[in-house]
Protein backbone atom coordinates (compact mmCIF):
# COMPACT_ATOMS: atom_id res chain seq x y z
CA UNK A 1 0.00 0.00 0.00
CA UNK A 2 0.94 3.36 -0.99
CA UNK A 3 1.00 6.20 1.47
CA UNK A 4 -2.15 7.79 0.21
CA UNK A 5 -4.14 4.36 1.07
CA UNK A 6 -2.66 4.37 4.12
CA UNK A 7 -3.79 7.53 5.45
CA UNK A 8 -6.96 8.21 3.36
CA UNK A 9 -8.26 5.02 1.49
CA UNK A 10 -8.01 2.49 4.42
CA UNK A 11 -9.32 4.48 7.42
CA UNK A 12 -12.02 5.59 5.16
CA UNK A 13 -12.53 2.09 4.39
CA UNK A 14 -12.66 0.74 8.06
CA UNK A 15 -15.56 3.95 9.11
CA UNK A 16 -17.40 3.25 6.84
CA UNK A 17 -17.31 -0.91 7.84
CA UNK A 18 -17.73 0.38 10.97
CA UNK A 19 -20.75 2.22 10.48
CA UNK A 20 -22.29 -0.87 8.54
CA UNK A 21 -21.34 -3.09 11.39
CA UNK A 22 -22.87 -0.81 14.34
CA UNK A 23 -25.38 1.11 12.92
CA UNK A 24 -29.05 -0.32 12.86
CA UNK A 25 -29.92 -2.40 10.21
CA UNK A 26 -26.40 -3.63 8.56
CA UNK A 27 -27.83 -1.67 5.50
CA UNK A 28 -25.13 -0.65 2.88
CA UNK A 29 -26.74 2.31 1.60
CA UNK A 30 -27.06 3.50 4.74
CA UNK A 31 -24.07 3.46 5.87
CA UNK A 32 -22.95 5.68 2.89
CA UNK A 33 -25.34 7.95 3.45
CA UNK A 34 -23.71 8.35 7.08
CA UNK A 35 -20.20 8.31 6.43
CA UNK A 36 -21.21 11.12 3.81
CA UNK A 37 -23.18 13.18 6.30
CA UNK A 38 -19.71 12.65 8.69
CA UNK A 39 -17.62 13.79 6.04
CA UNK A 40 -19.71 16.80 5.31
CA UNK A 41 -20.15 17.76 8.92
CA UNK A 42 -16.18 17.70 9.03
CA UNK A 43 -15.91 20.18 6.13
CA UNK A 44 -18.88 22.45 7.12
CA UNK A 45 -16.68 25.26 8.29
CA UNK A 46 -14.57 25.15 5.20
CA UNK A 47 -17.53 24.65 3.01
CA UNK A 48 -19.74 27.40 4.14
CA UNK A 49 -16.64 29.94 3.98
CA UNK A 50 -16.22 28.65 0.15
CA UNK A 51 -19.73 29.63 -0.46
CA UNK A 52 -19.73 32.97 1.21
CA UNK A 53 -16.88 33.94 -1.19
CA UNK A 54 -18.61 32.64 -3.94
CA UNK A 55 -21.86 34.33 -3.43
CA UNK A 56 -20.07 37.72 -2.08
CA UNK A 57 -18.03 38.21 -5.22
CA UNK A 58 -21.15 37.48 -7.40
CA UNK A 59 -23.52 40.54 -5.74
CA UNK A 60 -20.32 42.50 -6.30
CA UNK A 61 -19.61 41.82 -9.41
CA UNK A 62 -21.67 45.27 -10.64
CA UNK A 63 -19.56 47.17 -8.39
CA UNK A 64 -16.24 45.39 -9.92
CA UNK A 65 -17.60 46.64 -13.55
CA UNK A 66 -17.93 49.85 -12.16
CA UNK A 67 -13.99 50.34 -11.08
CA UNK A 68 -13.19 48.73 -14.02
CA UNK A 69 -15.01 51.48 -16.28
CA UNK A 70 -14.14 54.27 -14.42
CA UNK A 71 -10.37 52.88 -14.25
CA UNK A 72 -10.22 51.65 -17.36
CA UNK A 73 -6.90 53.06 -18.14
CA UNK A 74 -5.57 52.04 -15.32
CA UNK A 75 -5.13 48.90 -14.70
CA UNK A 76 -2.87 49.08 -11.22
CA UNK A 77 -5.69 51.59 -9.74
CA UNK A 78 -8.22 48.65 -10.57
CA UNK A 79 -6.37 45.89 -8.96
CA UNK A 80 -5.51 48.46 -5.78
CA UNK A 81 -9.33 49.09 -5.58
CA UNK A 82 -10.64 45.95 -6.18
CA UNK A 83 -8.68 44.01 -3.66
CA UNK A 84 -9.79 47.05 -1.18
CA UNK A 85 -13.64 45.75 -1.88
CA UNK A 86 -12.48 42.25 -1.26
CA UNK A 87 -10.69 43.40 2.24
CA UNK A 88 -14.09 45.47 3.44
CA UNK A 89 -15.81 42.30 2.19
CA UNK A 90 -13.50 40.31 3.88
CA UNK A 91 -13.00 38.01 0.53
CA UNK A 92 -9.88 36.25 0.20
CA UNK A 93 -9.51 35.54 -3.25
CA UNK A 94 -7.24 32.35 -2.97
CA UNK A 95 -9.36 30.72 0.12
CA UNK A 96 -11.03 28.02 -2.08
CA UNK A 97 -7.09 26.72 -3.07
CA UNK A 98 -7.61 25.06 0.89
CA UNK A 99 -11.01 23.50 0.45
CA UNK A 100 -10.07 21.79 -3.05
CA UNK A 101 -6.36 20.62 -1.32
CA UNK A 102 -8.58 18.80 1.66
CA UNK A 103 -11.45 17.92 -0.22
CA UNK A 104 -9.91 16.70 -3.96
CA UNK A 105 -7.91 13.52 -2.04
CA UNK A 106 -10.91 12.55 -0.04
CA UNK A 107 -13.05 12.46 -3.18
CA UNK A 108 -10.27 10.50 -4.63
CA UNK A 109 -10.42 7.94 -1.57
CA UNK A 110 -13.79 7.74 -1.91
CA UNK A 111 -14.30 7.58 -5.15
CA UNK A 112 -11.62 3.86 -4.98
CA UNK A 113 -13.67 2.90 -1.93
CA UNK A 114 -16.62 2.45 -3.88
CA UNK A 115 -14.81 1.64 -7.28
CA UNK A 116 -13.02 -1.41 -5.95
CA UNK A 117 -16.39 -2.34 -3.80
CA UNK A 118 -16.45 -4.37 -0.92
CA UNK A 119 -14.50 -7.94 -1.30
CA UNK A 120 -12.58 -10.54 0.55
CA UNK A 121 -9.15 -9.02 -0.61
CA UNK A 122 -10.32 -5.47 0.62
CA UNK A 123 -11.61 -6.41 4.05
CA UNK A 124 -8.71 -7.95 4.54
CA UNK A 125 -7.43 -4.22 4.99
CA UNK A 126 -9.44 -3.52 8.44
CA UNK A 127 -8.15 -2.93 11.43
CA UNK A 128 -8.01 -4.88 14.16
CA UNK A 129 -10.66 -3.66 16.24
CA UNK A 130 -12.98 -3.26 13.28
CA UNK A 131 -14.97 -6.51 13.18
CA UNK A 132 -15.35 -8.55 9.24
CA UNK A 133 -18.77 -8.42 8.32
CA UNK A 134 -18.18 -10.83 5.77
CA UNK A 135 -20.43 -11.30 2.64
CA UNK A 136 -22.04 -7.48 2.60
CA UNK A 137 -25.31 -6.89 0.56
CA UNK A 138 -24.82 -3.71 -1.54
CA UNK A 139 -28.48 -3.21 -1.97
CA UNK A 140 -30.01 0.46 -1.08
CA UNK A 141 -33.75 -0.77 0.67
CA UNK A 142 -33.59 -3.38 -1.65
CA UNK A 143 -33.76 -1.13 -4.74
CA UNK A 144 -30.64 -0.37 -5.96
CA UNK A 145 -27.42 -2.45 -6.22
CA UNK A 146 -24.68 0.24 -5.28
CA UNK A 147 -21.86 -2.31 -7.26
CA UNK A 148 -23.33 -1.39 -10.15
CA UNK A 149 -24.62 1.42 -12.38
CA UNK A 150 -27.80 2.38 -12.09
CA UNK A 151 -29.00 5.49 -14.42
CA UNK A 152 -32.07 6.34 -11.74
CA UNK A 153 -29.34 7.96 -9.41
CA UNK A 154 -27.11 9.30 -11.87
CA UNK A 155 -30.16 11.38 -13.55
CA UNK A 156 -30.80 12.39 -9.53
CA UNK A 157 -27.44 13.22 -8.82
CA UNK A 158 -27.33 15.64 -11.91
CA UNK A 159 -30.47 17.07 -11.18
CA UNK A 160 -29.54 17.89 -7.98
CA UNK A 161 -25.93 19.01 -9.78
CA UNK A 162 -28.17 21.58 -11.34
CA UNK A 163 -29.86 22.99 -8.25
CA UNK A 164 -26.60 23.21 -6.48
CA UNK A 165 -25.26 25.12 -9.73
CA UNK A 166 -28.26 27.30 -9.82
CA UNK A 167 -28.15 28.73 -6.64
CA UNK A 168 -24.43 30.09 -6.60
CA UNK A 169 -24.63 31.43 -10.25
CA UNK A 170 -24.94 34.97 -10.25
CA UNK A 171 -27.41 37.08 -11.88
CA UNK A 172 -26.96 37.84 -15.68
CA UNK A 173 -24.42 40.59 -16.80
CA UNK A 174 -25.65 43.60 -17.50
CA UNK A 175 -25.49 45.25 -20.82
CA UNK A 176 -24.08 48.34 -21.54
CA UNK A 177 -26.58 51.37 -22.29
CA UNK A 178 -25.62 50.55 -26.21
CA UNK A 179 -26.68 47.20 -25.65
CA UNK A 180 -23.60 46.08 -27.46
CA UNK A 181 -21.73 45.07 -24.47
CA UNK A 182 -20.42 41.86 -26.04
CA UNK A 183 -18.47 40.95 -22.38
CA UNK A 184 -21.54 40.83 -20.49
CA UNK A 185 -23.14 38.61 -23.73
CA UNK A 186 -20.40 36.52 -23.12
CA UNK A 187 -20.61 36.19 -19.30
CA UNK A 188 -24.12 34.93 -19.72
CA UNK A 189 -23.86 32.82 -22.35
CA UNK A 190 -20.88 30.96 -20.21
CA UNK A 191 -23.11 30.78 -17.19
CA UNK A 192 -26.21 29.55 -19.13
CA UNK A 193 -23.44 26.82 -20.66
CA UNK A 194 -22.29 25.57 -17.42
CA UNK A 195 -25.62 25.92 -15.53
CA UNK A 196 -26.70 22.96 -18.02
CA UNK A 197 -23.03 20.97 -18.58
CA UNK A 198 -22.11 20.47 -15.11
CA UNK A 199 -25.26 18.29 -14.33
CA UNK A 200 -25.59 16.14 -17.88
CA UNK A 201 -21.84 15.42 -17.05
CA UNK A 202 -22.50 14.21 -14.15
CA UNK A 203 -25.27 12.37 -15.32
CA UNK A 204 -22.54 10.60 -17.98
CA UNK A 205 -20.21 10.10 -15.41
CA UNK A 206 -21.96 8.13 -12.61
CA UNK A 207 -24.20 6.04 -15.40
CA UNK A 208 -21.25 4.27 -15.63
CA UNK A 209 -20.05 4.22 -12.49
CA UNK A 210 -21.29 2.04 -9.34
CA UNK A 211 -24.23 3.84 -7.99
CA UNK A 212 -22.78 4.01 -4.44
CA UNK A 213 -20.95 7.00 -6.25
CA UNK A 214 -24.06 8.41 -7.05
CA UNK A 215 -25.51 7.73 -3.44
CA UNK A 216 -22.68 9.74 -1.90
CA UNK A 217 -23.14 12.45 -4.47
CA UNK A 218 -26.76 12.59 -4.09
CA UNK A 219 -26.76 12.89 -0.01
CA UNK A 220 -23.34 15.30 -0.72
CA UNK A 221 -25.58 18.14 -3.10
CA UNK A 222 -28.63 17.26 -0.57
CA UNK A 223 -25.98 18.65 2.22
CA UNK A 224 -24.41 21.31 0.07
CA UNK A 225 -27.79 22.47 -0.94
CA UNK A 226 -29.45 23.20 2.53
CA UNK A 227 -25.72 24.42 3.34
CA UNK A 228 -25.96 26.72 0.38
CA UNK A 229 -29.44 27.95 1.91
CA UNK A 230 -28.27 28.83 5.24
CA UNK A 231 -24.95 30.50 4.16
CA UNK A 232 -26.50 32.68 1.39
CA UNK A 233 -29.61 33.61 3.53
CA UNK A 234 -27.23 34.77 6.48
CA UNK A 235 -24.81 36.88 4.44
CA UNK A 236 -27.14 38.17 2.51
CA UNK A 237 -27.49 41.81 3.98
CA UNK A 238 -23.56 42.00 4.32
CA UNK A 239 -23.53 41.38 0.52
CA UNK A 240 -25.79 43.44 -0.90
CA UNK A 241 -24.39 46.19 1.74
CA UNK A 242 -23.12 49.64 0.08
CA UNK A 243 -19.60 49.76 -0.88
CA UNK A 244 -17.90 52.65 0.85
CA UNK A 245 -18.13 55.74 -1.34
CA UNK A 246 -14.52 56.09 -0.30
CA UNK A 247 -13.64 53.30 -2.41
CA UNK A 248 -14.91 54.42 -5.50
CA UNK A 249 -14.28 58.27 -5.62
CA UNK A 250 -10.98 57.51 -5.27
């Protein structure tokens, strides 16, 4: 074993046995669905800072068009003014380099978890105190077997993809007084083009894929969804807050 199964893949491995072998039920699904929920609850604080940049730096998008236009020739007074509206915004441009370094491996781990499914040469990989369940049934309430594909939850997972797009894409660009603001034509086209590709990739993806993939990613945009919803409803006011007129006379 490789250093990354050592210290991602395996002790992923032996919760989630764990949860299978404790929790009520010995139900395979389930225990996805809480391993996924522990996972999430473990990155909330991360998460919900991710999304309050994200949503912040869409409502002031309007008012980065502005110091752009009245800047326009220069391009150091910009940067100086814009990173002053990220500061009294308290954006940091770079924070979402942290939340893809932790989350990206995990995914990864994850993602061979389920891939290489449960067998006699993998449980061989628990720990000692983790007891071997033996032959596990990879059934979800007898609906769906999670070793397989199944193209019921991939076509939920990328509907879900689509609400969880939806809700952090920012208002359309607005045109010029000319109308022939070909930037802000742009800028919406590109958002209407990735509010739709994200989820019918996704779709393509887990269809082929076993569908306890698609489990973790439904529960996952269920969780980043009602995260979403809290985050964006709290930080609304600071968001849509007056910049300081201080920032743009200048």
């Amino acid at each position: 074993m490789n250093i990354f199964e050592i210290l991602l893949y395996q002790p992923l491995l032996n919760i989630l046995i764990l949860i299978y072998s404790y929790f009520p039920g010995h139900n395979f699904g389930v225990s996805i669905v809480v391993l996924t929920v522990l996972i999430r609850l473990l990155l909330y604080p991360l998460v919900s800072e991710s999304i309050r940049v994200q949503k912040v730096t869409a409502d002031l998008q309007p008012k980065m068009k502005e110091i752009q236009e009245k800047h326009k020739n220069d391009k150091e007074k910009q940067t100086l003014l814009t990173m002053q509206l990220f500061k009294e915004h308290k954006i940091n441009p770079f924070g979402g380099i942290l939340l893809l370094v932790i989350q990206l491996p995990i995914l990864i781990a994850l993602y061979q978890v389920f891939y290489k499914g449960i067998t006699s040469d993998v449980l061989k990989l628990l720990y000692g105190f983790v007891p071997n369940p033996g032959m596990i049934d990879q059934t979800f309430l007898g609906l769906v077997n999670l070793a397989n594909g199944s193209l019921a939850m991939a076509v939920a997972a990328g509907i879900l993809q689509y609400f969880q797009t939806k809700m952090i894409t920012p208002p359309p660009a607005a045109k010029s007084r000319g109308g022939e603001d070909q930037m802000a034509d742009f800028s919406n086209q590109m958002q209407k083009y990735m509010l739709y590709f994200f989820p019918v990739l996704t779709v393509y993806i887990f269809y082929k894929l076993p569908a306890a993939l698609s489990l973790y990613w439904i529960v996952s945009s269920l969780f980043s969804i009602a995260q979403q919803y809290l985050v964006i409803n709290k930080i609304k006011p600071a968001a849509t807050g007056s910049v300081k007129s201080a920032v743009l006379s200048r």
